[in-house]
Protein backbone atom coordinates (compact mmCIF):
# COMPACT_ATOMS: atom_id res chain seq x y z
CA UNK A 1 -16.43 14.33 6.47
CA UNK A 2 -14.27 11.22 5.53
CA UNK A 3 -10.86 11.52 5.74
CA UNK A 4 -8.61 11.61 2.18
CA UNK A 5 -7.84 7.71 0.99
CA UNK A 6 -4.06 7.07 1.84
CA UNK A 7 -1.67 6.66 -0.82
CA UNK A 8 -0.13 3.50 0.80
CA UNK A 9 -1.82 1.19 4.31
CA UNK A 10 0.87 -0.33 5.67
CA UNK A 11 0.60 -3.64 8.00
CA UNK A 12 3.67 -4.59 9.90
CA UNK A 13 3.32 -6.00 13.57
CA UNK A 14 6.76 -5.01 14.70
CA UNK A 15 6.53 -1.41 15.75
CA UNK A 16 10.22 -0.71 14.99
CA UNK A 17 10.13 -1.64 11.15
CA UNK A 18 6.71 0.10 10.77
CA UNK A 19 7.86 3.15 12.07
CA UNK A 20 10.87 3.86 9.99
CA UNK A 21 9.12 2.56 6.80
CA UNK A 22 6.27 4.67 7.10
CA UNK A 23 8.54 7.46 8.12
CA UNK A 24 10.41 7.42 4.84
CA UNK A 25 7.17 6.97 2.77
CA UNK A 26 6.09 9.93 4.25
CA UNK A 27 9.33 11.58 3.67
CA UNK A 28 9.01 10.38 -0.13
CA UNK A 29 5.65 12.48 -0.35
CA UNK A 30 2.90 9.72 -0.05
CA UNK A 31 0.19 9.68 2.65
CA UNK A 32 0.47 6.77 4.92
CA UNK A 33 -2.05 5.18 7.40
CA UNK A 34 0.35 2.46 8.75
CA UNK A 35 -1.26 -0.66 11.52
CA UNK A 36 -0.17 -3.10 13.41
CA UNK A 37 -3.23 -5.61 12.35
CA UNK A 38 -5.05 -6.96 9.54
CA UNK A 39 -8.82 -6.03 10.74
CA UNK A 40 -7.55 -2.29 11.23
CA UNK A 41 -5.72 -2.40 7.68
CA UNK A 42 -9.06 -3.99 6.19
CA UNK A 43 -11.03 -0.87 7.39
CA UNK A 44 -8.99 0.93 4.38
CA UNK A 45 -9.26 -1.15 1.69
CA UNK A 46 -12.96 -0.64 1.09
CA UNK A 47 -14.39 -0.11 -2.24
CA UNK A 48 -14.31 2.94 -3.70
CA UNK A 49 -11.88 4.45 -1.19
CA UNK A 50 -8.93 1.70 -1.76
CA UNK A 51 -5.40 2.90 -1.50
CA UNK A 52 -2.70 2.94 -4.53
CA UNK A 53 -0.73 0.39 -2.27
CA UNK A 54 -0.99 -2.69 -0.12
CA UNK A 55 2.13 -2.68 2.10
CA UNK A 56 2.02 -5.83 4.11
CA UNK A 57 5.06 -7.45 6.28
CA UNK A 58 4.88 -11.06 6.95
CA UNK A 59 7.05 -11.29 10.08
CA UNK A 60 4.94 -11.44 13.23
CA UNK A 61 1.54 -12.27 11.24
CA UNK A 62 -0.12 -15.42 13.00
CA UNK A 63 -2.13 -16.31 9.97
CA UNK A 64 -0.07 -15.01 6.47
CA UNK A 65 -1.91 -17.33 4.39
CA UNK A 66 -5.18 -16.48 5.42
CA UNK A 67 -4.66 -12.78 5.31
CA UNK A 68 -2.87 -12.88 1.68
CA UNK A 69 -6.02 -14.72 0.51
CA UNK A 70 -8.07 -12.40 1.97
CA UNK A 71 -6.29 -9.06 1.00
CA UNK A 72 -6.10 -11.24 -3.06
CA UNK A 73 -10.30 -10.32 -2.69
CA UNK A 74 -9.89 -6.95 -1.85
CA UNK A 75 -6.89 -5.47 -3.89
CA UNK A 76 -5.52 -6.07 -7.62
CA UNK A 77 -2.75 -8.16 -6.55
CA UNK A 78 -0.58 -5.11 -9.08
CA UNK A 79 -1.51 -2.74 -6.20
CA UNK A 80 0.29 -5.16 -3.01
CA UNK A 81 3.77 -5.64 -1.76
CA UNK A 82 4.55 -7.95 0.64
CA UNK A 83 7.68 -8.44 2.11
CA UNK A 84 9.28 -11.96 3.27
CA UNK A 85 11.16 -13.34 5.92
CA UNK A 86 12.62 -16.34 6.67
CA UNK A 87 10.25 -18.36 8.48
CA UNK A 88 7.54 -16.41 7.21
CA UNK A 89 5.16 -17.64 3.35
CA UNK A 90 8.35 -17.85 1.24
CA UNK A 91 8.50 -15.53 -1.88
CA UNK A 92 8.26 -17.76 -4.67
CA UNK A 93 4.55 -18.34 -2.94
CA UNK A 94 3.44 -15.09 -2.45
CA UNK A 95 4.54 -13.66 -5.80
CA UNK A 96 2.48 -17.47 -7.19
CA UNK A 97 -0.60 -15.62 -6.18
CA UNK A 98 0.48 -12.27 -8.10
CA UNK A 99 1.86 -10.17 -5.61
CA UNK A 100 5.20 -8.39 -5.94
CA UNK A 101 7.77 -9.18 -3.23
CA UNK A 102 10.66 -7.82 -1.26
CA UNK A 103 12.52 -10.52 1.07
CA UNK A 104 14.55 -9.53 3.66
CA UNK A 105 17.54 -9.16 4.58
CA UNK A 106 16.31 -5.63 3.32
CA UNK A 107 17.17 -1.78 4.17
CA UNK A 108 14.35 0.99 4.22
CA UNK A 109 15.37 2.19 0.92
CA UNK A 110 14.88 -1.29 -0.71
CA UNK A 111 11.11 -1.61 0.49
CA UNK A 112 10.29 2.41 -0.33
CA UNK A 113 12.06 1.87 -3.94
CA UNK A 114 9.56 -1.52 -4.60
CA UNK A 115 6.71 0.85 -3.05
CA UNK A 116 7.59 3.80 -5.17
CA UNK A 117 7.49 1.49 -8.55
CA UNK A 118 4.95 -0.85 -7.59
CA UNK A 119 2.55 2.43 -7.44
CA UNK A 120 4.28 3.51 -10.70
CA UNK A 121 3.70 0.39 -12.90
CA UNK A 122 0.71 -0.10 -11.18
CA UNK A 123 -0.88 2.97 -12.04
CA UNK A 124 0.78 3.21 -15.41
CA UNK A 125 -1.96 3.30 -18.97
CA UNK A 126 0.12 -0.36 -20.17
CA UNK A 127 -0.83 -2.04 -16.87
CA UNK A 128 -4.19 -1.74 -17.45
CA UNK A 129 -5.05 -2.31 -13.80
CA UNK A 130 -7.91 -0.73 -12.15
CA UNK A 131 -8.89 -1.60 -8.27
C-alpha cells in the first residue's frame, strides 16, 4: 500500500531551515515529506500522486536553474514556492518563469503564510489550475 500524497515536499539543503519550516507546516495541519535533494523530492512529484505544494529553497542548491526548469515540467508553476537568497537565482527570475517567491531575509511565519495561500489560490475554482 502507497503511502497518502503529502500536502506540501519540501527541498531545502540546510538541515536547520528545513527542520523548523517543516515543523511549523506540520504544526499548521498539512502533511509534509521534507528532503534535502532534488532526485529524492522528484520521487513525489509523480503524476497522479503530485502534492498541493512545491516548497523549494535555493540556498545550498548546486544547480537552481536546472532544477527550476525541471520542477516547471513537473508542477503547475501556481502549485511552487521558491524562496531566494542572495547569491542564489534572484526573484524577479524565478517568479519570470511563474513561480511565486519569498526572498529572504525571512522568518518561519513569512514562508508558512506564502505556503498556506499559495495552496489556497492555487486550489481555489477562479485559478483554474489543475496539476
Amino acid at each position: 500500500m502507497r503511502p497518502p500524497v503529502p500536502d506540501i515536499v519540501l527541498l531545502a539543503t540546510e538541515w536547520q531551515p528545513r527542520a523548523l519550516i517543516r515543523a511549523q507546516l506540520i504544526e499548521e495541519g498539512f502533511e509534509v515529506v521534507a528532503t534535502n535533494t532534488w532526485p529524492m523530492m522528484r520521487r513525489h512529484l509523480r503524476p497522479g500522486v503530485k502534492p498541493r505544494l512545491a516548497l523549494v529553497d535555493l540556498k545550498g542548491l548546486s544547480n537552481p536553474l536546472t532544477l527550476l526548469n525541471d520542477l516547471r515540467v513537473l508542477m503547475n508553476p501556481d502549485h511552487v514556492l521558491v524562496l531566494t537568497a542572495l547569491g542564489t537565482t534572484p526573484a524577479s527570475e524565478v517568479e519570470r518563469v511563474g513561480f511565486r517567491t519569498v526572498s529572504r531575509p525571512v522568518v518561519i511565519e513569512d514562508v508558512v503564510r506564502a505556503a498556506r495561500e499559495a495552496i489556497r489560490s492555487a486550489t481555489s475554482p477562479q485559478s483554474g489550475a489543475v496539476s
